[in-house]
C-alpha atoms as a PDB file:
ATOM      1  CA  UNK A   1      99.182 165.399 103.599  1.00  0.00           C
ATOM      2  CA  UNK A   2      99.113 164.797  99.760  1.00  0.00           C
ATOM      3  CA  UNK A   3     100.977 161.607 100.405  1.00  0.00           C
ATOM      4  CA  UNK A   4      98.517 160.276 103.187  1.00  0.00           C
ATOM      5  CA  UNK A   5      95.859 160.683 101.166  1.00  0.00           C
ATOM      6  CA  UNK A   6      97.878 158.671  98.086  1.00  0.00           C
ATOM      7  CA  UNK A   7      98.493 155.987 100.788  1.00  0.00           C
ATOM      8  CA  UNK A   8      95.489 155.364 101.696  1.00  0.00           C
ATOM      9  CA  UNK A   9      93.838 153.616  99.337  1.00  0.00           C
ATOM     10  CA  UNK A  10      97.300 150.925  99.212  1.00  0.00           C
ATOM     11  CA  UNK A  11      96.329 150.468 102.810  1.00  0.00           C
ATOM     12  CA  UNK A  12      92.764 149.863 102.452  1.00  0.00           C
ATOM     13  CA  UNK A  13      93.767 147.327  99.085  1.00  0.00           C
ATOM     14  CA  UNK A  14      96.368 145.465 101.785  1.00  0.00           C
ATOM     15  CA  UNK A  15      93.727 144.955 104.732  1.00  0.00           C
ATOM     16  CA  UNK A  16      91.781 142.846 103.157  1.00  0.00           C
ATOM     17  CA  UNK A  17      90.165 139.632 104.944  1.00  0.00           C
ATOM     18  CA  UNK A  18      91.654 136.736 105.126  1.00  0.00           C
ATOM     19  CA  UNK A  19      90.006 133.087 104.866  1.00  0.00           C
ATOM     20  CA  UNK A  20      87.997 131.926 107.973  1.00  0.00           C
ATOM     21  CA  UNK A  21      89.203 128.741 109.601  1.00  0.00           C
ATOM     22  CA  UNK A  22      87.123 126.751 107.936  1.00  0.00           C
ATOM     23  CA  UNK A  23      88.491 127.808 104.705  1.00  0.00           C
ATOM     24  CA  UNK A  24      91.745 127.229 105.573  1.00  0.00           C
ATOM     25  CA  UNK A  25      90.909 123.398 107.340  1.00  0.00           C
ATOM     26  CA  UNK A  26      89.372 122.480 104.231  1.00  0.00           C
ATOM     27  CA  UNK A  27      91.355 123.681 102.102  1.00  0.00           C
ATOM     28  CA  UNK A  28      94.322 122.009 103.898  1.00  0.00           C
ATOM     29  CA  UNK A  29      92.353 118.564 104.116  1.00  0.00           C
ATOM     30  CA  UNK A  30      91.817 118.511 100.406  1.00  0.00           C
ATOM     31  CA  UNK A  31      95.507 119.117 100.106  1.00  0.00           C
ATOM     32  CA  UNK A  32      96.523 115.887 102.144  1.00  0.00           C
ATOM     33  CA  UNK A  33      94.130 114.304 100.454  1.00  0.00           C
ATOM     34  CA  UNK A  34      95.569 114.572  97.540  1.00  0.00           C
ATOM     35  CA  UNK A  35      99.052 113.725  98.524  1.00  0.00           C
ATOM     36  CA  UNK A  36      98.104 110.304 100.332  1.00  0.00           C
ATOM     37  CA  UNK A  37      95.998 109.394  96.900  1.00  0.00           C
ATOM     38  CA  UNK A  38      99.242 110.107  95.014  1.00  0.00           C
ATOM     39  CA  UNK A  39     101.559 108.362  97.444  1.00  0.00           C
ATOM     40  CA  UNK A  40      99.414 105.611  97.661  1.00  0.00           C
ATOM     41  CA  UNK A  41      98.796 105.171  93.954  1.00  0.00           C
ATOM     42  CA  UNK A  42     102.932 105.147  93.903  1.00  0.00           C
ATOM     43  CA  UNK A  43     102.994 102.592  96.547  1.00  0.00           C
ATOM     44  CA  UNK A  44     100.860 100.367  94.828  1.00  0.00           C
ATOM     45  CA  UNK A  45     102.986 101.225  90.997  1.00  0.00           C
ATOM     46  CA  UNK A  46     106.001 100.264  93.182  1.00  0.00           C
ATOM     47  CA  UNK A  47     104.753  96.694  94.376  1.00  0.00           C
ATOM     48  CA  UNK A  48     103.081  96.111  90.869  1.00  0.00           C
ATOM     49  CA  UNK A  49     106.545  96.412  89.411  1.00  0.00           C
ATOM     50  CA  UNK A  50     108.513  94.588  91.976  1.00  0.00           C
ATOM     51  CA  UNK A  51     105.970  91.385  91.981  1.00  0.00           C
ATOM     52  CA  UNK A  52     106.253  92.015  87.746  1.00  0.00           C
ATOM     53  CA  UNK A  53     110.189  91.698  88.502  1.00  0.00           C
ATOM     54  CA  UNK A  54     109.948  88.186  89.949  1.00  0.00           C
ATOM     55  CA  UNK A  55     110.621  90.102  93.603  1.00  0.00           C
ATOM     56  CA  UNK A  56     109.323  87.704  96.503  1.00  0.00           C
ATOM     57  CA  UNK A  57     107.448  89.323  99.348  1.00  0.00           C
ATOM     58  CA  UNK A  58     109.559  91.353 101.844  1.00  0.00           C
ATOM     59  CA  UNK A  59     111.097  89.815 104.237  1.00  0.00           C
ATOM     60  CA  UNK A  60     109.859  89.547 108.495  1.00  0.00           C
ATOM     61  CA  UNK A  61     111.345  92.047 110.904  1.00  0.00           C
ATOM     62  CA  UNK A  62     113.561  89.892 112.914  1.00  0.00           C
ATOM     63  CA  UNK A  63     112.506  88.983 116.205  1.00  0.00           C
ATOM     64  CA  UNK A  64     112.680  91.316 118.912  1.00  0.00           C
ATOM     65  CA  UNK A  65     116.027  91.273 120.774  1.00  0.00           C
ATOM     66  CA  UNK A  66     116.177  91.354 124.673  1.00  0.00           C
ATOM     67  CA  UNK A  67     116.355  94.819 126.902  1.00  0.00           C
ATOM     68  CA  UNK A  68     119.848  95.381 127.281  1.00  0.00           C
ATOM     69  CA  UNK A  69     120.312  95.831 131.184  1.00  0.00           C
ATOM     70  CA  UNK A  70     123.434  97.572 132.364  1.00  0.00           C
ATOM     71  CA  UNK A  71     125.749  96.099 135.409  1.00  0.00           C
ATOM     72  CA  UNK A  72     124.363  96.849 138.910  1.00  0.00           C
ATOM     73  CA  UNK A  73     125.934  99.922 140.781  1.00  0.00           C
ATOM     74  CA  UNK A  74     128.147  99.170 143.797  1.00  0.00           C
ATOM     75  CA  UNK A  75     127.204 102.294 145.183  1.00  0.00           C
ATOM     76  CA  UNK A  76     130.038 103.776 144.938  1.00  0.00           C
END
């Protein structure tokens, strides 16, 4: 009994309410935020230093290449 009583108050301290949804959206939002600021600031350090470098602008994609079709089935 002694112990339930000694528990109790470590079970109370543990249920305690967690952050609504729009807490957690907004705090996840900010978050991402962040990160695409930081990767794009990167982005733009890392094309600043290859156009300091003399680099050229990338190169095209290559043109699209055909479908490859497979051989008609004989049905067999």
């Amino acid at each position: 009994m002694r112990a339930a009583l000694l528990l109790l108050p470590l079970l109370l301290a543990a249920c305690g309410e967690e952050p609504k949804f729009d807490d957690r959206y907004e705090k996840a939002t900010s978050e991402i935020d962040t990160r695409a600021k930081a990767m794009d600031a990167d982005i733009a350090a890392a094309d600043k230093a290859a156009r300091d470098a003399g680099e050229a602008e990338p190169k095209p994609l290559p043109a699209e290449a055909p479908p490859a079709t497979a051989p008609k089935s004989s049905g067999e």
